[in-house]
Protein backbone atom coordinates (compact mmCIF):
# COMPACT_ATOMS: atom_id res chain seq x y z
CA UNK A 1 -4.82 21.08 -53.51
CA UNK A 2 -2.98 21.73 -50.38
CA UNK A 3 -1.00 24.89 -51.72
CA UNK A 4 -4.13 26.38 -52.74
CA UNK A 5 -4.90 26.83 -48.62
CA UNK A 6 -3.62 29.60 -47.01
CA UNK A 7 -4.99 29.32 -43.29
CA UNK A 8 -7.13 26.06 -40.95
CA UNK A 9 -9.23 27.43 -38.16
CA UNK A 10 -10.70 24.69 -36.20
CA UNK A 11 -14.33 26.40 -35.45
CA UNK A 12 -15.50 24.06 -32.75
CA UNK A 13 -14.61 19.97 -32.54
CA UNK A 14 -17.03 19.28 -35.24
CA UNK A 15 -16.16 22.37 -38.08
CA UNK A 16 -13.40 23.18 -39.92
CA UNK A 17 -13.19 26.32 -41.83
CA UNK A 18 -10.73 26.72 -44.88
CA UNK A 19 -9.45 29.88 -46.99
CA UNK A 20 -8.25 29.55 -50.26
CA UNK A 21 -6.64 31.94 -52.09
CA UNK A 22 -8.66 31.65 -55.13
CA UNK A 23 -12.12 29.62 -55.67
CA UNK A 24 -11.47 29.46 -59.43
CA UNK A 25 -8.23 28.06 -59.16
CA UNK A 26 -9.80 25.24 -57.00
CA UNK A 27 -10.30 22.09 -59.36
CA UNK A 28 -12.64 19.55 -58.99
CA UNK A 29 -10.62 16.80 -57.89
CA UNK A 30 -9.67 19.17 -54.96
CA UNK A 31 -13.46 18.31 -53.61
CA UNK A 32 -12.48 15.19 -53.67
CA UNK A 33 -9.52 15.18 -52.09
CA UNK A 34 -10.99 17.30 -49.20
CA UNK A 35 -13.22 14.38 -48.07
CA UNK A 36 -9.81 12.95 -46.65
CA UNK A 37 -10.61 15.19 -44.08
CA UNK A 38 -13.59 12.99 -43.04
CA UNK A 39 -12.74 9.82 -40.79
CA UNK A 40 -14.54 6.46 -41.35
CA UNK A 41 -18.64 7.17 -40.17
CA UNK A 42 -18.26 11.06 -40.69
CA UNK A 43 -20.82 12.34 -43.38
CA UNK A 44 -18.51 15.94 -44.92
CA UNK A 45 -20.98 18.90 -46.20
CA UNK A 46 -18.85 20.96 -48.36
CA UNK A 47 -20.46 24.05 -49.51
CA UNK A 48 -18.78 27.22 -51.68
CA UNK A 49 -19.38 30.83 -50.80
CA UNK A 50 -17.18 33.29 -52.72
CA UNK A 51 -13.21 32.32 -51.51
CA UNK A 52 -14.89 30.94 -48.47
CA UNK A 53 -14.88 26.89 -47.93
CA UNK A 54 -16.73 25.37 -44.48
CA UNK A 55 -16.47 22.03 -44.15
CA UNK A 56 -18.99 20.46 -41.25
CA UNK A 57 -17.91 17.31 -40.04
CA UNK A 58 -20.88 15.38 -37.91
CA UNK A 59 -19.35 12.98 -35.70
CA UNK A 60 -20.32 12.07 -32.19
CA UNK A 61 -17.11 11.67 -30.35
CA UNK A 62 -14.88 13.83 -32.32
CA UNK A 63 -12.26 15.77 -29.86
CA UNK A 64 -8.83 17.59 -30.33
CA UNK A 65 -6.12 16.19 -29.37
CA UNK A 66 -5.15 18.95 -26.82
CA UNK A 67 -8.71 18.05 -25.02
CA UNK A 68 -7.77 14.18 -25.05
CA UNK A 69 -4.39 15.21 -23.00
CA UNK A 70 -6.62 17.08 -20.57
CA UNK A 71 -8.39 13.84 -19.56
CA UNK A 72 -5.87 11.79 -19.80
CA UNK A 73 -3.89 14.19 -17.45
CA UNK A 74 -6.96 14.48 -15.15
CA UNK A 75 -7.53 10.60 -15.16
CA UNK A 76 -3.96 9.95 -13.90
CA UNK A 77 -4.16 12.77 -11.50
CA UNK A 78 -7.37 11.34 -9.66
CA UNK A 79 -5.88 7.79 -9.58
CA UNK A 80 -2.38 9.11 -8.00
CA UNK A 81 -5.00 10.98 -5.35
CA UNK A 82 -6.69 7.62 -4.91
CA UNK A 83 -3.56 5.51 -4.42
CA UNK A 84 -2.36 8.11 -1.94
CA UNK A 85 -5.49 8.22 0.03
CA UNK A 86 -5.80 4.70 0.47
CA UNK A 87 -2.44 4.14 1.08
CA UNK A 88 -3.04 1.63 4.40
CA UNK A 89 -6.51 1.31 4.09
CA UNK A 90 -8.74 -1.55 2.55
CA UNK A 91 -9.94 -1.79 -1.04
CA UNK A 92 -14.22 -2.99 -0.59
CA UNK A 93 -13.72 -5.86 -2.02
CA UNK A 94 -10.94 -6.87 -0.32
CA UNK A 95 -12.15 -5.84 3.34
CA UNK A 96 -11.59 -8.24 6.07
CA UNK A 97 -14.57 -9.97 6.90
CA UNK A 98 -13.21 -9.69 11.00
CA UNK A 99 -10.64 -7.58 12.89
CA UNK A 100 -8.24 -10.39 13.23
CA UNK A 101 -7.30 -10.20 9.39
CA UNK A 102 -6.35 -6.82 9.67
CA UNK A 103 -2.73 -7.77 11.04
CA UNK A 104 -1.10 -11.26 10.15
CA UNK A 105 0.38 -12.14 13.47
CA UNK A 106 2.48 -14.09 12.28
CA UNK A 107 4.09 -12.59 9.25
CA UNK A 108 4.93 -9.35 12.34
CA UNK A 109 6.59 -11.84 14.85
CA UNK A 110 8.99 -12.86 11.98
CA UNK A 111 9.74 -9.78 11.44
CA UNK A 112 10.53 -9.05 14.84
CA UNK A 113 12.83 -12.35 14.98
CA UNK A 114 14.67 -11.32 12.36
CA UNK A 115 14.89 -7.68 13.97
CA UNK A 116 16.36 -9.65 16.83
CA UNK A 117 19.18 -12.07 14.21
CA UNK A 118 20.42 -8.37 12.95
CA UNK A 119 20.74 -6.78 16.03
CA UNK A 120 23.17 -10.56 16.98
CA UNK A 121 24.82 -10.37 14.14
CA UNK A 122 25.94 -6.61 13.72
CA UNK A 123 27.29 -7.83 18.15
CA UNK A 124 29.01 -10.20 16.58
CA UNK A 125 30.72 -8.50 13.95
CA UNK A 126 31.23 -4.38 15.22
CA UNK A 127 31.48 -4.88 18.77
CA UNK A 128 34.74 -7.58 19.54
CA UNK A 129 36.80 -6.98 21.96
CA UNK A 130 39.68 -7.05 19.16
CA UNK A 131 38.52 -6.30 15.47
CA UNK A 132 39.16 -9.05 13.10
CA UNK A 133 39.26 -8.23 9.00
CA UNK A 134 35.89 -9.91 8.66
CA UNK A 135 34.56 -7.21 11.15
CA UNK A 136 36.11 -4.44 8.84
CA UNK A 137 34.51 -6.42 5.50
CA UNK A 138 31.10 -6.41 6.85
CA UNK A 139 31.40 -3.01 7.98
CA UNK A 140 27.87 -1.58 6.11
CA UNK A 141 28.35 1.53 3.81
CA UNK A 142 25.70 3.91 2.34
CA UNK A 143 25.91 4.73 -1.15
CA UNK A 144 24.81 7.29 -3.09
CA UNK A 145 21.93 5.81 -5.15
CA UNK A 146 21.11 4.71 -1.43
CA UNK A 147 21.78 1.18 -1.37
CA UNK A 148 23.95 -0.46 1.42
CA UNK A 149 27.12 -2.59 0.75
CA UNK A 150 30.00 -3.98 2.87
CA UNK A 151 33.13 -2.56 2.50
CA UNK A 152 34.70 -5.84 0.98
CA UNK A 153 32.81 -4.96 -2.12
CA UNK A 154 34.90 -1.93 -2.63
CA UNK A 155 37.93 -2.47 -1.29
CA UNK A 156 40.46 -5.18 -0.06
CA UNK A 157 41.05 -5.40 3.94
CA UNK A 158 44.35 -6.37 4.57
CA UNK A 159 46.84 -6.82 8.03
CA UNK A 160 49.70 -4.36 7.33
CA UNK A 161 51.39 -5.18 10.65
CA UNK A 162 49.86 -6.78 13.66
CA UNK A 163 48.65 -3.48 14.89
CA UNK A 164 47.57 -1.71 11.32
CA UNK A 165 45.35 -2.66 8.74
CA UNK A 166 45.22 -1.73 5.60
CA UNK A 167 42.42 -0.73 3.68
CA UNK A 168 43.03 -0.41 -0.51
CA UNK A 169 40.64 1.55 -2.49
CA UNK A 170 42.19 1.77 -5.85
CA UNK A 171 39.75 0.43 -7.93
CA UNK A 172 37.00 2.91 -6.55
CA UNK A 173 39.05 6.32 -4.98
CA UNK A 174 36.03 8.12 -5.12
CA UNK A 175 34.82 6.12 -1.88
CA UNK A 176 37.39 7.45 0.51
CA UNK A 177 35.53 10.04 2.67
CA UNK A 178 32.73 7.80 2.28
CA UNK A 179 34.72 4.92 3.94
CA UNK A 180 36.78 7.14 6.22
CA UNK A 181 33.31 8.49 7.74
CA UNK A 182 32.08 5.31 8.37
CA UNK A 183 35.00 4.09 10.18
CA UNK A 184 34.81 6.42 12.55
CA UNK A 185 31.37 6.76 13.11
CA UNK A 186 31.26 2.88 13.72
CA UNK A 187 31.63 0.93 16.79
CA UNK A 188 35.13 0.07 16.06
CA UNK A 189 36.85 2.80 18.20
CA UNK A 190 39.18 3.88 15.42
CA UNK A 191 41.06 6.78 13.92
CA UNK A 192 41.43 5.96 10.37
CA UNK A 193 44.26 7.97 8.25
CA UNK A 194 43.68 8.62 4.49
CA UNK A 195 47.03 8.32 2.11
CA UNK A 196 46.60 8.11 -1.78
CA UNK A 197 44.22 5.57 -2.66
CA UNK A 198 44.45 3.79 0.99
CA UNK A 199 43.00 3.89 4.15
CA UNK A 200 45.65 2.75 7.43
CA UNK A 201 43.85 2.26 10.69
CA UNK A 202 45.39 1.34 14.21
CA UNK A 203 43.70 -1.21 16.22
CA UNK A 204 43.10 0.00 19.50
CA UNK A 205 44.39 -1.60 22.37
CA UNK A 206 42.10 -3.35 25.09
CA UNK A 207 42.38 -0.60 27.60
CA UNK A 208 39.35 -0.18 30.51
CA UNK A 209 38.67 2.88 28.10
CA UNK A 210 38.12 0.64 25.12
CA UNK A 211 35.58 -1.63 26.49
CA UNK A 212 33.58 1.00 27.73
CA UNK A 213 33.30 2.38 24.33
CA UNK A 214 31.93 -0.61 23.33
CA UNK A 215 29.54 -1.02 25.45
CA UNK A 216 28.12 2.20 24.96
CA UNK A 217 28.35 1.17 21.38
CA UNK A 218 26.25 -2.05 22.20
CA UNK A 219 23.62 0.49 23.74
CA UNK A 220 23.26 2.63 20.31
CA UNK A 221 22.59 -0.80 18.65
CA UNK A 222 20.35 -1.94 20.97
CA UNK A 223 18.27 1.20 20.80
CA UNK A 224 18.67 1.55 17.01
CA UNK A 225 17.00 -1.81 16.47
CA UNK A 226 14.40 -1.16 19.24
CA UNK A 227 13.26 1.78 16.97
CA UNK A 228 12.75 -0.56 14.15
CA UNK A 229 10.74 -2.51 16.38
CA UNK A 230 8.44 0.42 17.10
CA UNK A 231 7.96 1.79 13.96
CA UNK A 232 7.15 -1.93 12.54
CA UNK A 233 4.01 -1.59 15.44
CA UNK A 234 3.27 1.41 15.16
CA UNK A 235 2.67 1.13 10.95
CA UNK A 236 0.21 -1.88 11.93
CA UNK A 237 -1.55 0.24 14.73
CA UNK A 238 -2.32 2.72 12.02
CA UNK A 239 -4.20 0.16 10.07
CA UNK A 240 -6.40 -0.79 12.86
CA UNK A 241 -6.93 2.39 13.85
CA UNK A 242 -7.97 3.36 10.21
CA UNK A 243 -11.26 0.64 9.97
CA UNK A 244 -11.79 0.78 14.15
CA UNK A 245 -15.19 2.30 13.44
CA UNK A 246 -15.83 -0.84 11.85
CA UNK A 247 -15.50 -3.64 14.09
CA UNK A 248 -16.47 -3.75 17.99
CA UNK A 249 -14.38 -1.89 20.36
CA UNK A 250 -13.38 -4.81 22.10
CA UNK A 251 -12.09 -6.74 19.11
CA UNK A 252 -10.45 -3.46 18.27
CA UNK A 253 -9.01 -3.04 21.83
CA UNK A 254 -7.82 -7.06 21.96
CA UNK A 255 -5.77 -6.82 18.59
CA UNK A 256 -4.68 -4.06 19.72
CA UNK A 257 -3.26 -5.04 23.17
CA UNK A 258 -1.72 -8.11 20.91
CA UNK A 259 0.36 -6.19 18.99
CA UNK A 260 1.36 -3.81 21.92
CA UNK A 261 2.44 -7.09 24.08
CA UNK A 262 4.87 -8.58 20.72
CA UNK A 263 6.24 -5.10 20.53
CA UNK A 264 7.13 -5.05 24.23
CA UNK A 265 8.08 -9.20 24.48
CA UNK A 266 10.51 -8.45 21.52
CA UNK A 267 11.88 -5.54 23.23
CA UNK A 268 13.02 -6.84 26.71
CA UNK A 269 14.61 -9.49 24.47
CA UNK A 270 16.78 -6.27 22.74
CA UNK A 271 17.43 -5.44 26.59
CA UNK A 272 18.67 -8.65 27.23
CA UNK A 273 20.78 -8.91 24.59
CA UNK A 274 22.30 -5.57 24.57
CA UNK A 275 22.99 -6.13 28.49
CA UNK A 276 24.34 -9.55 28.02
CA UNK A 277 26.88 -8.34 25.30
CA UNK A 278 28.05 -5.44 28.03
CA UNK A 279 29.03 -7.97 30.63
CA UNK A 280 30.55 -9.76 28.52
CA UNK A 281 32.74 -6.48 27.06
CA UNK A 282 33.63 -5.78 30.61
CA UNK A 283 34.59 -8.92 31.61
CA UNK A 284 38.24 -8.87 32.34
CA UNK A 285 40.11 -12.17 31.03
């Protein structure tokens, strides 16, 4: 039956109109076969004028399949708008039922602490008076993808001579400016020298000049980390300012103050640190 048809035109969603090249040649088990046209509950109305076949197909949710991608299209579209929108505000079912469950306390003084253990730690290992391999191993590289690794993961640290180290990156060459740049933008006070597949850097010597590279070094840190501290209060401000209308101004005001007071408590505690580790840099022995 099917080489008998020489065009389809889809009417509207619910007719289908069919040429044939000849009526006569059309036998009668092609009527037949035309009613697998018709899905389950459709009722087909076939009806012959000259070379001219209409089928009407009644169905009440028949679409095309280019309308179906439409919705579908338009349906993902508004949720992606509605995700955005709502991006640090409350669902209505979920809305807090008072203005002190709009920030867990809490959960942002841990945060802080922990803002405080990096800011120790990254002291510890970038800003000694004389650089150790482990300082060099933990030394934090950007990748690519954007992920962060240490540089032991890479490559193998190594004493060349008391006064050189050695840094091998045969197993992944394609690192070196990567690793080069990140020497010397660190806190290590270094000029490190590319040959082949390796990386040789001098350790400076503790000169006057030295120290006080360091402790502007310390400051950077100090002021890096104090950033994370404000951003972290500043995302949480957002979300009480976003449902203030909602709650009484001086609930508002009070949660507000809270979180203003951690950010600041947290921060002298950066200041501390940070002037702590430059006395101690200076400090002759």
């Amino acid at each position: 039956m099917f080489g008998l048809w020489n065009k389809i035109f889809l009417i509207k969603p619910t007719c289908v109109l069919l040429h044939v090249r000849s009526a006569s040649r059309l036998q009668p088990n092609s009527l037949a076969s035309m009613q697998l046209l018709s899905t389950p509950h459709t009722y087909g109305r076939l009806s012959a004028k000259s070379s001219t076949f209409e089928s009407c197909m009644y169905q009440r949710d028949i679409h095309t399949s280019s309308y179906l991608c439409k919705k579908k299209a338009k349906r993902e579209k508004n949720v992606k708008k509605k995700s955005a929108s709502q991006d640090d505000e409350f669902e209505a079912e979920d809305f807090p039922q008072s203005v002190d469950e709009l920030v867990d306390m809490d959960a942002l003084q841990s945060l802080f602490t922990a803002t405080i253990s990096d800011l120790q730690q990254e002291f510890a290992s970038q800003l000694a008076l004389r650089t150790s391999l482990t300082s060099f191993n933990h030394l934090p590289l950007e990748l690519d993808n954007g992920k962060s690794v240490n540089l032991q993961y890479l490559a193998q640290v190594s004493m060349k001579n008391p006064r050189q180290v050695h840094v091998n990156l045969s197993s992944n060459p394609q690192y070196l400016p990567k690793v080069r740049d990140a020497l010397q933008s660190s806190s290590f006070n270094v000029n490190p020298r590319i040959e082949g597949t390796s990386i040789f850097i001098e350790t400076p010597r503790v000169t006057r000049e030295h120290r006080e590279k360091l402790v502007k070094s310390a400051k950077r840190l100090g002021d890096e980390h104090k950033n994370r501290i404000r951003d972290t209060q500043n995302s949480k401000l957002k979300v009480v300012k976003s449902v203030e209308k909602m709650f009484s101004k001086d609930a508002v005001r009070k949660l507000q103050d809270d979180i203003l007071k951690m950010g600041k408590d947290f921060n002298k505690q950066i200041d501390d640190a940070v002037k702590q580790k430059q006395t101690e840099l200076l400090k002759e022995s």
